[in-house]
C-alpha atoms as a PDB file:
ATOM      1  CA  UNK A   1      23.421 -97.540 158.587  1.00  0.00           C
ATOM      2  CA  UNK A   2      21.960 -96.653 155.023  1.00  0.00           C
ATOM      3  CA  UNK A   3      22.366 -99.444 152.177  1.00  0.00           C
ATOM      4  CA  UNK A   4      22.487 -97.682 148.612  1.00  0.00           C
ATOM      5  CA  UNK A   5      22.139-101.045 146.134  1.00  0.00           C
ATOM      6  CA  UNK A   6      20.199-100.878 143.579  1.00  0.00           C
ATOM      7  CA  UNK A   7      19.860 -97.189 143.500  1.00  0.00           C
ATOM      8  CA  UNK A   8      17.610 -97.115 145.990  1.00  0.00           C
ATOM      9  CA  UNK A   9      18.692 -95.457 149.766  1.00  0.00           C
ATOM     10  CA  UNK A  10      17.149 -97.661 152.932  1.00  0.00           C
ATOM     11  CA  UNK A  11      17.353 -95.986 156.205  1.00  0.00           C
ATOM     12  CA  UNK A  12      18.119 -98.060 158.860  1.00  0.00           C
ATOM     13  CA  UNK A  13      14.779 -98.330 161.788  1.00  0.00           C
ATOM     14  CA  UNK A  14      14.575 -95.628 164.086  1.00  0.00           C
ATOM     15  CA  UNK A  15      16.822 -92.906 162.509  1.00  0.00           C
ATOM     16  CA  UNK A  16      15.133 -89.985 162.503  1.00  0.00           C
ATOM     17  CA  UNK A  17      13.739 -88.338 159.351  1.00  0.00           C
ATOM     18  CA  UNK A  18      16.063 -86.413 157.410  1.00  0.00           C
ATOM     19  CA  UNK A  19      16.061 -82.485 158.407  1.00  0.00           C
ATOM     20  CA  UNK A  20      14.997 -83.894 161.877  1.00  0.00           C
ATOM     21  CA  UNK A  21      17.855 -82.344 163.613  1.00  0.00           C
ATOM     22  CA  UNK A  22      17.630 -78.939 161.654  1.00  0.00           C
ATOM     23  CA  UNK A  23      13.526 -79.183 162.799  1.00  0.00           C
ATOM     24  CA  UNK A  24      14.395 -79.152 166.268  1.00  0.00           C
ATOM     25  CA  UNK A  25      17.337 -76.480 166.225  1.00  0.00           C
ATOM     26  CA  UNK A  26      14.650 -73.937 164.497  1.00  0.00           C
ATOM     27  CA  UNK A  27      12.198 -75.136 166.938  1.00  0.00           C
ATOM     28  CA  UNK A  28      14.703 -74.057 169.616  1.00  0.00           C
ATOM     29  CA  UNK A  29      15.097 -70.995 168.008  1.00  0.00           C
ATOM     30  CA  UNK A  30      11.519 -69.825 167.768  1.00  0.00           C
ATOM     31  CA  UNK A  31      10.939 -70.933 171.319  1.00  0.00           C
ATOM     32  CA  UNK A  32      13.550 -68.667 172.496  1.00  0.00           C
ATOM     33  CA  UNK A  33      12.482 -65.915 170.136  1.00  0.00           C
ATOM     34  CA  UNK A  34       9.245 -65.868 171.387  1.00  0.00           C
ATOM     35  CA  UNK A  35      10.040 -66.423 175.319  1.00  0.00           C
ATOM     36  CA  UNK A  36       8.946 -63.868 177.356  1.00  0.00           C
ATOM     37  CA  UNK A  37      12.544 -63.274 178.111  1.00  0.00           C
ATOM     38  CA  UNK A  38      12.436 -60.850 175.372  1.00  0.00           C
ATOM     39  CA  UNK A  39       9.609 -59.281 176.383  1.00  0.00           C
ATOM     40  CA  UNK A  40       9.274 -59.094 180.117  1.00  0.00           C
ATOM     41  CA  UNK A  41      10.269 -54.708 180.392  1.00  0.00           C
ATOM     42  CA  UNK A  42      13.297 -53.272 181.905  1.00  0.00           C
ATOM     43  CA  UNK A  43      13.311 -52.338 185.366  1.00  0.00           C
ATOM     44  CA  UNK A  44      13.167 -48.596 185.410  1.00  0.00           C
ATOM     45  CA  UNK A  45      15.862 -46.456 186.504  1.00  0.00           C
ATOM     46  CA  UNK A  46      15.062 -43.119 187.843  1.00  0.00           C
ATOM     47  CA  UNK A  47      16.527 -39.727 186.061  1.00  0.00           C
ATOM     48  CA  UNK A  48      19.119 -39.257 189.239  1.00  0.00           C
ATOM     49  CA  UNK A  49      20.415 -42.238 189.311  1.00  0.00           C
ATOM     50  CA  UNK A  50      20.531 -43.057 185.492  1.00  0.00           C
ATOM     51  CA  UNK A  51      23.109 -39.403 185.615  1.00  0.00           C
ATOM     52  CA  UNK A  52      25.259 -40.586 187.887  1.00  0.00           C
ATOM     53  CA  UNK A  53      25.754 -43.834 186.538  1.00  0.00           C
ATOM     54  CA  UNK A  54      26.431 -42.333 183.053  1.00  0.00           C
ATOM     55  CA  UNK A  55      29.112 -39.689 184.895  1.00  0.00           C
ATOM     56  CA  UNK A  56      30.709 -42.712 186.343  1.00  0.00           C
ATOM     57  CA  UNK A  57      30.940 -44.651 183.097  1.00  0.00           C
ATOM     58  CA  UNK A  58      32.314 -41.220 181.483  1.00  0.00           C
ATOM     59  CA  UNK A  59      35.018 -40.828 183.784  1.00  0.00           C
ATOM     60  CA  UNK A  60      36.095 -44.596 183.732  1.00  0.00           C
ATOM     61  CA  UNK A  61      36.510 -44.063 179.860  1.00  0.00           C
ATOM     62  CA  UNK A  62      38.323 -40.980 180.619  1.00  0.00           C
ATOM     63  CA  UNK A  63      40.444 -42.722 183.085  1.00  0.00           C
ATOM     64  CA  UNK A  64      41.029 -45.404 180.662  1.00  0.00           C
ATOM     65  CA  UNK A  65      42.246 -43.331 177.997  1.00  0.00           C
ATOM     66  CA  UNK A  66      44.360 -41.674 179.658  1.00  0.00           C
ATOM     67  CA  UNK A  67      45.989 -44.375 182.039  1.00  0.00           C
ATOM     68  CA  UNK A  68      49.539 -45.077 180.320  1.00  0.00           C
ATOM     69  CA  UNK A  69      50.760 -47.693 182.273  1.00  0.00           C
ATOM     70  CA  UNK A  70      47.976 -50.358 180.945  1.00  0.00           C
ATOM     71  CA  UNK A  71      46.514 -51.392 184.269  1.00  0.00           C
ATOM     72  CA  UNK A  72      43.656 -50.329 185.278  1.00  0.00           C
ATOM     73  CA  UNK A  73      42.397 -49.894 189.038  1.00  0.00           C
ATOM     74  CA  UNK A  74      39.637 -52.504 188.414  1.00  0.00           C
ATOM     75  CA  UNK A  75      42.502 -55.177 186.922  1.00  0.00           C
ATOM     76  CA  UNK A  76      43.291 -56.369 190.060  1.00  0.00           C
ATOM     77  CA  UNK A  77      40.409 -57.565 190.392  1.00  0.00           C
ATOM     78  CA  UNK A  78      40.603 -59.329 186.765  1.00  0.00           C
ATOM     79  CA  UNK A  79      43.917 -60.403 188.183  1.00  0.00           C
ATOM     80  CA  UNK A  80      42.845 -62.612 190.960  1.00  0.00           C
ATOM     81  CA  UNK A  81      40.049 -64.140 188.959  1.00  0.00           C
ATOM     82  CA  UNK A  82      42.444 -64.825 185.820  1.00  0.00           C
ATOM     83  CA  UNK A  83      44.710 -66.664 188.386  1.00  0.00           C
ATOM     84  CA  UNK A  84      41.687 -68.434 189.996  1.00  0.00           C
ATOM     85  CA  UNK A  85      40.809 -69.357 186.313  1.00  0.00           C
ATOM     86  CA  UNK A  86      44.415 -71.288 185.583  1.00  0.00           C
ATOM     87  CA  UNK A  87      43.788 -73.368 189.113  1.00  0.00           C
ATOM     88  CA  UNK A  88      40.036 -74.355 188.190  1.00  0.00           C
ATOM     89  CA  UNK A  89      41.119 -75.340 185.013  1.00  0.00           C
ATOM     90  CA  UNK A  90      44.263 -77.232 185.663  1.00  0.00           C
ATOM     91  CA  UNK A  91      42.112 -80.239 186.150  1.00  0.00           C
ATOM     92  CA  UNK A  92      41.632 -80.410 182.483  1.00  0.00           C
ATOM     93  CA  UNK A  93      45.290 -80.308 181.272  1.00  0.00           C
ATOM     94  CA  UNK A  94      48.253 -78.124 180.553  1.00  0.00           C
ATOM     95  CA  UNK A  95      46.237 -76.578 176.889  1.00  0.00           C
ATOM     96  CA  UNK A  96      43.092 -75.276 179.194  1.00  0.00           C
ATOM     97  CA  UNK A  97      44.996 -74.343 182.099  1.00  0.00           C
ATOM     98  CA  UNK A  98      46.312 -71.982 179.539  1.00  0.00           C
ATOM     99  CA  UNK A  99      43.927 -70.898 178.521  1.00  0.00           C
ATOM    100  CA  UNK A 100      41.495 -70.867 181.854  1.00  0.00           C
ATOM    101  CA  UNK A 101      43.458 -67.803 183.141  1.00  0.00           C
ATOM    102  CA  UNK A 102      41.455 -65.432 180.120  1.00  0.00           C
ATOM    103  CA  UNK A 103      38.351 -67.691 180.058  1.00  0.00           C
ATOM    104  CA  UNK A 104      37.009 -67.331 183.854  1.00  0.00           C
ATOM    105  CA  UNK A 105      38.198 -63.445 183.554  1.00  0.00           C
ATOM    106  CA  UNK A 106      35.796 -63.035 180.737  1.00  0.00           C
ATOM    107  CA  UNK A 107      33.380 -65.570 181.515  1.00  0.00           C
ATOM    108  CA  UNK A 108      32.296 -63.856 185.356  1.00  0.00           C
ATOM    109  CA  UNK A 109      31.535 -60.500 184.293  1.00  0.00           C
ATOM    110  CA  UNK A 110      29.590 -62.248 180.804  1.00  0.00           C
ATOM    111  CA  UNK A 111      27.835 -64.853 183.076  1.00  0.00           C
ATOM    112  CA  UNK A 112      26.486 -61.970 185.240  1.00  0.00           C
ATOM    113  CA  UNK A 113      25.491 -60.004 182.397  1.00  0.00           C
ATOM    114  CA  UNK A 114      23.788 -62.900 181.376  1.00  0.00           C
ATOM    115  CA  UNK A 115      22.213 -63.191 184.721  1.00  0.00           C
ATOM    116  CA  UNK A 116      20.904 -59.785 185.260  1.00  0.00           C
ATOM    117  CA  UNK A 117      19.578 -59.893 181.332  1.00  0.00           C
ATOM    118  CA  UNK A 118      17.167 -63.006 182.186  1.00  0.00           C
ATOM    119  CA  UNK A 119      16.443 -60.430 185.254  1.00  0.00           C
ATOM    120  CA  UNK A 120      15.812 -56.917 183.096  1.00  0.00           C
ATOM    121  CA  UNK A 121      18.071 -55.283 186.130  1.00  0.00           C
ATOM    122  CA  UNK A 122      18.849 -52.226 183.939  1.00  0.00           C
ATOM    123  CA  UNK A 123      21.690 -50.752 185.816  1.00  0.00           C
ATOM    124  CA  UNK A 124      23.374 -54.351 186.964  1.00  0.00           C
ATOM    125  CA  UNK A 125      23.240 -55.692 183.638  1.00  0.00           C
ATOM    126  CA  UNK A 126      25.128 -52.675 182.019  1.00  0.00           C
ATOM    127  CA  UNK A 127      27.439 -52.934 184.864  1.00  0.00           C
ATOM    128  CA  UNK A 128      28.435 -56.127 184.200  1.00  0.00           C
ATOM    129  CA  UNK A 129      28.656 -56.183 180.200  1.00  0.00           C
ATOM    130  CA  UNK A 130      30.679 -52.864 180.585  1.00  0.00           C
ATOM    131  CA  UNK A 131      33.629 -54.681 182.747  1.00  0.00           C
ATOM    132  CA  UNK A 132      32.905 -57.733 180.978  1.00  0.00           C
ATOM    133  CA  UNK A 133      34.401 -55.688 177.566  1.00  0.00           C
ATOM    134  CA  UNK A 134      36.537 -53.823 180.098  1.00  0.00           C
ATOM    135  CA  UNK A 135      38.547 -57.121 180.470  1.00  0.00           C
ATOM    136  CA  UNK A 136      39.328 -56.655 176.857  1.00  0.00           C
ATOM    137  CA  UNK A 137      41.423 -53.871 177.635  1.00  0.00           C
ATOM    138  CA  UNK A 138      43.008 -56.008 180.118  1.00  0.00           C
ATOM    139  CA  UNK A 139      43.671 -59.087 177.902  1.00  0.00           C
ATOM    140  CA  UNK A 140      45.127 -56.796 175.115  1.00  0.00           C
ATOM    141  CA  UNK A 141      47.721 -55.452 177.033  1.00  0.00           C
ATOM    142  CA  UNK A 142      48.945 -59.259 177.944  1.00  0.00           C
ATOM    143  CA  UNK A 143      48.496 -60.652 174.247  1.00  0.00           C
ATOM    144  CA  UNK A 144      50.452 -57.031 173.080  1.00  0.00           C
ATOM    145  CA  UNK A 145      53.476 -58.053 175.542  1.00  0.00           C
ATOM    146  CA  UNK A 146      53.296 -61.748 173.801  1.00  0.00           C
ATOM    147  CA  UNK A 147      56.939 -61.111 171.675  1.00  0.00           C
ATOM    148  CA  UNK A 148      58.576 -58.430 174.206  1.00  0.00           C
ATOM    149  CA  UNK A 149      57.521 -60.341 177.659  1.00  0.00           C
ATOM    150  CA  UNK A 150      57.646 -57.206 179.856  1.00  0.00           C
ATOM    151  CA  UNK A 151      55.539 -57.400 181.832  1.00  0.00           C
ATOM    152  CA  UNK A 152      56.019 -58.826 185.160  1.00  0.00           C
ATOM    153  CA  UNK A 153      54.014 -62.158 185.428  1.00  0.00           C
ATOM    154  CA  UNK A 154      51.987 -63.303 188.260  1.00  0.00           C
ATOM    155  CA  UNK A 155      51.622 -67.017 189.414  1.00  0.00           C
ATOM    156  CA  UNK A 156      50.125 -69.258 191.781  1.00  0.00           C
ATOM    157  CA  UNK A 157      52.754 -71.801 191.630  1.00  0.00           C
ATOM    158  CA  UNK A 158      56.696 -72.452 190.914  1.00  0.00           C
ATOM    159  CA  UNK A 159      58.051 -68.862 189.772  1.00  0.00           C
ATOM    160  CA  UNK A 160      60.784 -70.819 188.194  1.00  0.00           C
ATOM    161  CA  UNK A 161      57.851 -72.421 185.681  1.00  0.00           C
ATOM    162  CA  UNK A 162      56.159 -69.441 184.888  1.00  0.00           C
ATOM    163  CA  UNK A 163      55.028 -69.249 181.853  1.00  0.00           C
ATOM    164  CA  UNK A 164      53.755 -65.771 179.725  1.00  0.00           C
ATOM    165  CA  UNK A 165      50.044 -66.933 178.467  1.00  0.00           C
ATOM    166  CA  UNK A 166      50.025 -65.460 175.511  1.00  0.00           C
ATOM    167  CA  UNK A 167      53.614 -66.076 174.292  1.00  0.00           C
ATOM    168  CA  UNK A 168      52.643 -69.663 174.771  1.00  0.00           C
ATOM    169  CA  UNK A 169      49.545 -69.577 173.074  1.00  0.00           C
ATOM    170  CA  UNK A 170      50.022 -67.238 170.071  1.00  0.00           C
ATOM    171  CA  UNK A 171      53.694 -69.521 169.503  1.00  0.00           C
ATOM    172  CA  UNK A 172      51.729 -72.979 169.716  1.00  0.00           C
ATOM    173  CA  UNK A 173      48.624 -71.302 166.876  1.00  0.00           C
ATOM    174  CA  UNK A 174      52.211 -69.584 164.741  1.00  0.00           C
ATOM    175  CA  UNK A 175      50.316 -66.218 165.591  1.00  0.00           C
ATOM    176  CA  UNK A 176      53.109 -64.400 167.593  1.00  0.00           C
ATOM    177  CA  UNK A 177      54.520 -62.111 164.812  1.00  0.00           C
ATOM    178  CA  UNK A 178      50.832 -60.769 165.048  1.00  0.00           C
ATOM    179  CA  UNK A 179      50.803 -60.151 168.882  1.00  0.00           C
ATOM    180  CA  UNK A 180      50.107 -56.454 168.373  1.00  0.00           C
ATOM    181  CA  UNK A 181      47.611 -56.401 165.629  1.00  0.00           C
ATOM    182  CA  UNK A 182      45.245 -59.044 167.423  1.00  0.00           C
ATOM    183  CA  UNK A 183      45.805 -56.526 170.386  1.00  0.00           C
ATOM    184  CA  UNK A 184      44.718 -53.777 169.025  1.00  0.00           C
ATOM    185  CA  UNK A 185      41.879 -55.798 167.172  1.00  0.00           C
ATOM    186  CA  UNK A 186      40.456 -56.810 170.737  1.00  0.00           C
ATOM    187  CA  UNK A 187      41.249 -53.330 172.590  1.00  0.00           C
ATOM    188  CA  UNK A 188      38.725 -51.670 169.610  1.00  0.00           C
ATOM    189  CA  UNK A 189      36.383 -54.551 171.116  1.00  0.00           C
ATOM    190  CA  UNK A 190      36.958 -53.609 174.373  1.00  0.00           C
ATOM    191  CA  UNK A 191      36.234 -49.778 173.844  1.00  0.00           C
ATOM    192  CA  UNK A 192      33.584 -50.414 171.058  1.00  0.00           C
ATOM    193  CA  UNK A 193      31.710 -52.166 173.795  1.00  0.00           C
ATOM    194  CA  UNK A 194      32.013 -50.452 176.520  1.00  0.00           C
ATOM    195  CA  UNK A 195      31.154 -47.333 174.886  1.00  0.00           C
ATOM    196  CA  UNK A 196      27.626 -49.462 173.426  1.00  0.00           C
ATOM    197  CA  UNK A 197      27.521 -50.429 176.935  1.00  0.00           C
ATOM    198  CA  UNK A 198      26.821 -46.676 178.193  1.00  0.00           C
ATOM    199  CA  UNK A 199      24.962 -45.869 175.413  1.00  0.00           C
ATOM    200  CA  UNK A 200      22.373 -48.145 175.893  1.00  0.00           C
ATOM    201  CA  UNK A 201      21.834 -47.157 179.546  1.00  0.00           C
ATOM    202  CA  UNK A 202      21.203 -43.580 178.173  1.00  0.00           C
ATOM    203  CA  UNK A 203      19.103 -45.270 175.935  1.00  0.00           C
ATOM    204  CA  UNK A 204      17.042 -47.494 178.254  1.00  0.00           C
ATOM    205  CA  UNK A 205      16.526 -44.454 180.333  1.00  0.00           C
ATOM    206  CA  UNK A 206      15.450 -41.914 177.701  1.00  0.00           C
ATOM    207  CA  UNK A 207      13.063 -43.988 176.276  1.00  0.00           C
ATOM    208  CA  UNK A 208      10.653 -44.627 178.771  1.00  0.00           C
ATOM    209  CA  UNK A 209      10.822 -41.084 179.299  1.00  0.00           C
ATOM    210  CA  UNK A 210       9.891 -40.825 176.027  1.00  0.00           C
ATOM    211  CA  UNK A 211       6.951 -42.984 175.335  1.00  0.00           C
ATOM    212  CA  UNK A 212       5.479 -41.024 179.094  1.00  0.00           C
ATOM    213  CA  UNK A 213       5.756 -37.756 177.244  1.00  0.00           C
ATOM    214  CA  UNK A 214       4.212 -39.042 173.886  1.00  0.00           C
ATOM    215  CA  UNK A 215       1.439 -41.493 175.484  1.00  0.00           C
ATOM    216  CA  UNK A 216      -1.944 -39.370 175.508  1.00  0.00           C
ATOM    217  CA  UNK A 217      -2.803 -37.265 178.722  1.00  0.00           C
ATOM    218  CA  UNK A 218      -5.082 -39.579 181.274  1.00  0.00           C
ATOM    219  CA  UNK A 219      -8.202 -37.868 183.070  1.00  0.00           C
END
């Protein structure tokens, strides 16, 4: 409680100093900045297997762009964990049970991208990130199909309840009219990142290769 008579401002006992909160937040900060999380190297991946991953990534982009039904082999997987995400989150009301289908589909792939990142597993890490932005793809088509409902829908319960996610959620935010340009706004996501995704693999890879070749000879 502050008291302001008199012109004067008393602080109540104990409250912490003004800017208290913002010392601690960009004390937080500069602890994670300089953890060794950001430091610790990559693991190495050799030339071999650095190739093949980058011809597998190049042919799932290739089979991606040219797929015209808008699913993908890999979506059934997304398709049992988006389902798995509207039972975990059913606990916590109609809204997130919504919205848990999308949020476990994109949190699994993130969360192990996260995990392999604290780890500086090259090749797992780009893995996951690249379906983690792969789901975009997914979720696009969905949000796209929000005015036309298409698509056949999937459900773990009463078939005579179903409802279509995103019809539901872009009606209850008055975004529906947009369905197709948020679409399209998250499929450039999608491909923007998995294309970063690959790239940085290549990257990763040439440059230790790299520094070897530039680092002065040993006797």
């Amino acid at each position: 409680m502050s008291d302001s008579r008199g012109g004067n401002t008393q602080v109540a006992a104990g409250a912490p100093p003004a800017g208290a909160g913002g010392n601690a937040w960009q004390n937080v900060l500069i602890a994670i900045k300089d953890s060794e999380l950001w430091t610790a190297p990559w693991k190495e991946v050799s030339r071999p297997a650095a190739i093949g991953w980058v011809v597998f990534y190049v042919a799932f982009l290739i089979y991606a762009a040219t797929n015209t039904t808008g699913f993908l082999f890999i979506d059934s997987a997304n398709l049992v964990v988006h389902e798995g995400g509207h039972l975990l989150f059913a606990w916590f009301g109609e809204t997130l049970c919504l919205w848990g289908g999308t949020i476990l589909q994109w949190a699994v792939p993130l969360m192990l991208a996260a995990y392999f990142f604290t780890e500086r597993q090259t090749t797992a890490f780009a893995f996951s990130l690249f379906f983690f932005f792969e789901n975009w793809l997914y979720t696009a088509v969905y949000m796209a199909d929000a005015r036309a409902m298409d698509l056949p829908l999937v459900t773990t319960g009463d078939p005579e309840f179903v409802k279509h996610d995103w019809n539901t959620i872009f009606t209850s935010l008055g975004l529906l009219p947009y369905d197709t340009t948020i679409a399209g706004v998250v499929r450039f996501g999608g491909w923007f990142g998995m294309i970063a995704t690959a790239a940085w693999l290549i990257w990763r890879t040439v440059k230790p290769a790299e520094s070897l070749a530039s680092s002065p000879a040993r006797s």
